[in-house]
N, C-alpha and C. Protein backbone atom coordinates (compact mmCIF):
# COMPACT_ATOMS: atom_id res chain seq x y z
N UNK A 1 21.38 23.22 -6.53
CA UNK A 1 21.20 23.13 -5.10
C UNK A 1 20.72 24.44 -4.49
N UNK A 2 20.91 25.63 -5.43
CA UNK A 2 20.53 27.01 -4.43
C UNK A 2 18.78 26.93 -4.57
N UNK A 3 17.90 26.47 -5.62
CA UNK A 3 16.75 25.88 -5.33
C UNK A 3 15.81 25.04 -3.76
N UNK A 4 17.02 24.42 -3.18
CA UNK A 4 16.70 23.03 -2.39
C UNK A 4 15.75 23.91 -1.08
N UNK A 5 14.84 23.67 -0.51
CA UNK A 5 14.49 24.20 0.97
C UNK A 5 14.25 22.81 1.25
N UNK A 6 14.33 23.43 2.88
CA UNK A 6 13.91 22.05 3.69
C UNK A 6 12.36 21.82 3.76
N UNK A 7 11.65 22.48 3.34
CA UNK A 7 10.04 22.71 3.40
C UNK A 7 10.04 20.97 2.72
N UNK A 8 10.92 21.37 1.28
CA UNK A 8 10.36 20.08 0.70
C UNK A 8 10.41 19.18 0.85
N UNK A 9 11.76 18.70 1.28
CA UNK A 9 11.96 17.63 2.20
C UNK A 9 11.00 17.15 3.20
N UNK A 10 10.36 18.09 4.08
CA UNK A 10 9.49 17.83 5.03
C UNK A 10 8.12 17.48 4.40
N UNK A 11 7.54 18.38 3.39
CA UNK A 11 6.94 18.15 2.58
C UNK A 11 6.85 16.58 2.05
N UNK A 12 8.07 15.83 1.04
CA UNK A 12 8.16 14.52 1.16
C UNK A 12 7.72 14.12 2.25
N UNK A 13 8.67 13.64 2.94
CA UNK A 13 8.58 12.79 4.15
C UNK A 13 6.84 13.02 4.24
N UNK A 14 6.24 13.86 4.72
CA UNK A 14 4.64 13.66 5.44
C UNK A 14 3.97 13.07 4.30
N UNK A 15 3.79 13.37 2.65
CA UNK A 15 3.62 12.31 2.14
C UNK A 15 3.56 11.12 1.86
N UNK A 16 4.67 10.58 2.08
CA UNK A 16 5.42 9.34 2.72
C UNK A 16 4.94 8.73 3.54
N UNK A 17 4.80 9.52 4.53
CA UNK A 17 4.40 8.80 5.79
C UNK A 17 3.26 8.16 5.76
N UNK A 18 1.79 9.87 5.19
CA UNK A 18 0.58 9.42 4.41
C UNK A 18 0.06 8.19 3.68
N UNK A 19 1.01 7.97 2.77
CA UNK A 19 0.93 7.06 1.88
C UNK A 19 0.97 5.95 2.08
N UNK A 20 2.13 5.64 3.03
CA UNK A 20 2.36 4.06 3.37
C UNK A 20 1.08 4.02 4.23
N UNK A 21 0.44 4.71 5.08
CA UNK A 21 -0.81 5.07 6.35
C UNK A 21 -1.95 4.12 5.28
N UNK A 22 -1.86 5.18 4.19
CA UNK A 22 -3.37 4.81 3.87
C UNK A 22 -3.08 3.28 2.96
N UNK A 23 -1.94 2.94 2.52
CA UNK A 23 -1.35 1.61 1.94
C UNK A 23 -1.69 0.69 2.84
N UNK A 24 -1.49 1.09 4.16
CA UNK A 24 -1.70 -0.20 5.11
C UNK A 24 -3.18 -0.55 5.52
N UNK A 25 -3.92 0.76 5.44
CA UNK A 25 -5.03 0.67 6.14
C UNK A 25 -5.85 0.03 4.82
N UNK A 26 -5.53 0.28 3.37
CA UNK A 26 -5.95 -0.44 2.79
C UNK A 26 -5.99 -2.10 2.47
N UNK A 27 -4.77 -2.18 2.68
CA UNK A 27 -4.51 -3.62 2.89
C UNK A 27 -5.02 -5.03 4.06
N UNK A 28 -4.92 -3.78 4.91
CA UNK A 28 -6.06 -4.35 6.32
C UNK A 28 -7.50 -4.57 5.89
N UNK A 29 -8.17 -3.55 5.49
CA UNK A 29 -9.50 -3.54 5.26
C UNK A 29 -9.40 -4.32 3.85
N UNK A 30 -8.75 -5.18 3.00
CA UNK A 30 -8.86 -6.10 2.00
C UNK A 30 -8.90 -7.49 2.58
N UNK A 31 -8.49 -7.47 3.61
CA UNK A 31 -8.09 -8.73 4.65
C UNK A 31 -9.07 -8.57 5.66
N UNK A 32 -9.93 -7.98 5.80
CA UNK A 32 -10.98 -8.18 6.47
C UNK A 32 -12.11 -8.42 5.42
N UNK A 33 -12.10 -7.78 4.19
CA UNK A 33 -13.48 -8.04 3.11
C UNK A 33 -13.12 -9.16 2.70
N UNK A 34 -11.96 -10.00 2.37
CA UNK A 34 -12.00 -11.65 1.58
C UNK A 34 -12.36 -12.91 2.62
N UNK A 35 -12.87 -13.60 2.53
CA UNK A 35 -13.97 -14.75 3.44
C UNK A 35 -12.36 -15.63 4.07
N UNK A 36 -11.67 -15.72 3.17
CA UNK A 36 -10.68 -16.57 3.88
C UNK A 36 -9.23 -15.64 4.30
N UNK A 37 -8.43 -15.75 5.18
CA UNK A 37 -7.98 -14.83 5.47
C UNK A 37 -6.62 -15.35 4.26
N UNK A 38 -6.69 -14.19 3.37
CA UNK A 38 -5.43 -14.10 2.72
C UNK A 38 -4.02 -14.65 2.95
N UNK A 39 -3.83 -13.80 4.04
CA UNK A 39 -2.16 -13.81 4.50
C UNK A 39 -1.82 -15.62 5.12
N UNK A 40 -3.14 -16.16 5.48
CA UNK A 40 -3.41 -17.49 5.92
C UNK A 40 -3.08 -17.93 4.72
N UNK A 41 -3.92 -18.01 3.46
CA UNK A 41 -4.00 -19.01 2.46
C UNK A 41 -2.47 -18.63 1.81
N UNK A 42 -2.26 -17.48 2.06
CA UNK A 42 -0.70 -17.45 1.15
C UNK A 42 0.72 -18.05 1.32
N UNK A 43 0.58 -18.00 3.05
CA UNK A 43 1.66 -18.93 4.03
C UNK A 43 1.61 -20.06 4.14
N UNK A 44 0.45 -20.22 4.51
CA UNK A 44 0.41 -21.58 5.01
C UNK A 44 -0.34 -23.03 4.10
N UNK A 45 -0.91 -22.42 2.71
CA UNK A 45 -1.92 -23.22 2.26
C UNK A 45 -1.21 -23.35 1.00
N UNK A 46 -0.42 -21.80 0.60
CA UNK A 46 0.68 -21.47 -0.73
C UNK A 46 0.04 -21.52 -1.70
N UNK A 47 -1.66 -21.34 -1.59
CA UNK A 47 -2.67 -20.77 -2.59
C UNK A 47 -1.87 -19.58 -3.45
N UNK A 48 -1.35 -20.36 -5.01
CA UNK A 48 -1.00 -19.41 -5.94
C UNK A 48 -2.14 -17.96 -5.89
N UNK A 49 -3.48 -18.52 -6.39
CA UNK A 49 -4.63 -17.52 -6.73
C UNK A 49 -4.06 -16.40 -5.20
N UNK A 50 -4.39 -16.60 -4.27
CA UNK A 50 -4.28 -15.70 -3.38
C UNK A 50 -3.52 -14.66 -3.13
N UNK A 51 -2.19 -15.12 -3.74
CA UNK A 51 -0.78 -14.47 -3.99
C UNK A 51 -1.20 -13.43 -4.73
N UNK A 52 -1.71 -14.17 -5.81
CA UNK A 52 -1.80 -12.93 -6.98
C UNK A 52 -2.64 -12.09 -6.77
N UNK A 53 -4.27 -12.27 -6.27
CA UNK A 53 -5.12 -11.51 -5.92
C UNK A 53 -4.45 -10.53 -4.97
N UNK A 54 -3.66 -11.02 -3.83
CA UNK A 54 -2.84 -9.62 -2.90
C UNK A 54 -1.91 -8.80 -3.42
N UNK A 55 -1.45 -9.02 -4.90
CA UNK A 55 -0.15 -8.37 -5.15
C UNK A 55 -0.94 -7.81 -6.07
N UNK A 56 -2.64 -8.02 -6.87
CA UNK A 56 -3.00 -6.91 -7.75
C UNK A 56 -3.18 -6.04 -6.91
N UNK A 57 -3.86 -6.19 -5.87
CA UNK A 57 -4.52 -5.58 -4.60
C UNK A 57 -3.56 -4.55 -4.40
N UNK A 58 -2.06 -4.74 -4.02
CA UNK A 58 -1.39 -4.00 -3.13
C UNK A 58 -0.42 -2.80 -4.47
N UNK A 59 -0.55 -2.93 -5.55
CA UNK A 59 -0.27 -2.50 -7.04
C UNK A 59 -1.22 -1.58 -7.13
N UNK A 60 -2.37 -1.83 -7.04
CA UNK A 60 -3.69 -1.01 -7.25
C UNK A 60 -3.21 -0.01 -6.03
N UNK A 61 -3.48 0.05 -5.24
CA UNK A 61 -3.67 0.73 -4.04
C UNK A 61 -2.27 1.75 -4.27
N UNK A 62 -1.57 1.10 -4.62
CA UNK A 62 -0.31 1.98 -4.65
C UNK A 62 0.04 2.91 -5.85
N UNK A 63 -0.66 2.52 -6.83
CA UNK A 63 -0.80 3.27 -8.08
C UNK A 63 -2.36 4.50 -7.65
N UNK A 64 -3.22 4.08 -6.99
CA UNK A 64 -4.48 5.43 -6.92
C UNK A 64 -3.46 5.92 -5.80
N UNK A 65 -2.81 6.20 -4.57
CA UNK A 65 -2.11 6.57 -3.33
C UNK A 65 -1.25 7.56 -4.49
N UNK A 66 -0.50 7.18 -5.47
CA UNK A 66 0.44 7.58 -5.82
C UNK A 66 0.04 8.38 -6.72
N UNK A 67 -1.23 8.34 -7.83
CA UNK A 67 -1.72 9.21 -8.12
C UNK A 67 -2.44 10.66 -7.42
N UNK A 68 -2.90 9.93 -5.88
CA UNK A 68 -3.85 11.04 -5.48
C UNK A 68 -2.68 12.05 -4.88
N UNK A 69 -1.49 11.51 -4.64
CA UNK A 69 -0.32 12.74 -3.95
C UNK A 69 0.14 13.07 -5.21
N UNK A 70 0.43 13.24 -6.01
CA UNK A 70 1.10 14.01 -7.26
C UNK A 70 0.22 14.89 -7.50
């Protein structure tokens, strides 16, 4: 614990914050590039394919996010 500053902590957190930012904004702009609206076909239509296409989607995005902050 005699290591710990609060830098890093703060440090985290704005990462964090970053990350989920650019997570979302990616996820938006995937839902504007597919012809049918995703979040539509997944609720309401229970299009398996769609499911899966959003959860490689949101895996991907979170694995390059998580690479580019390390």
């Amino acid at each position: 614990m005699a290591d710990f500053r609060i830098g890093y902590l703060v440090n985290a957190l704005i990462f964090t914050v970053l990350g989920l930012l650019v997570f979302a904004a990616a996820l938006a702009l995937m839902e504007r590039m597919t012809p049918p609206r995703v979040w539509t076909a997944i609720l309401e239509e229970r299009n398996l394919p769609a499911a899966i296409l959003a959860a490689a989607v949101a895996i991907g995005i979170a694995l390059i996010v998580a690479a580019a902050m390390h």
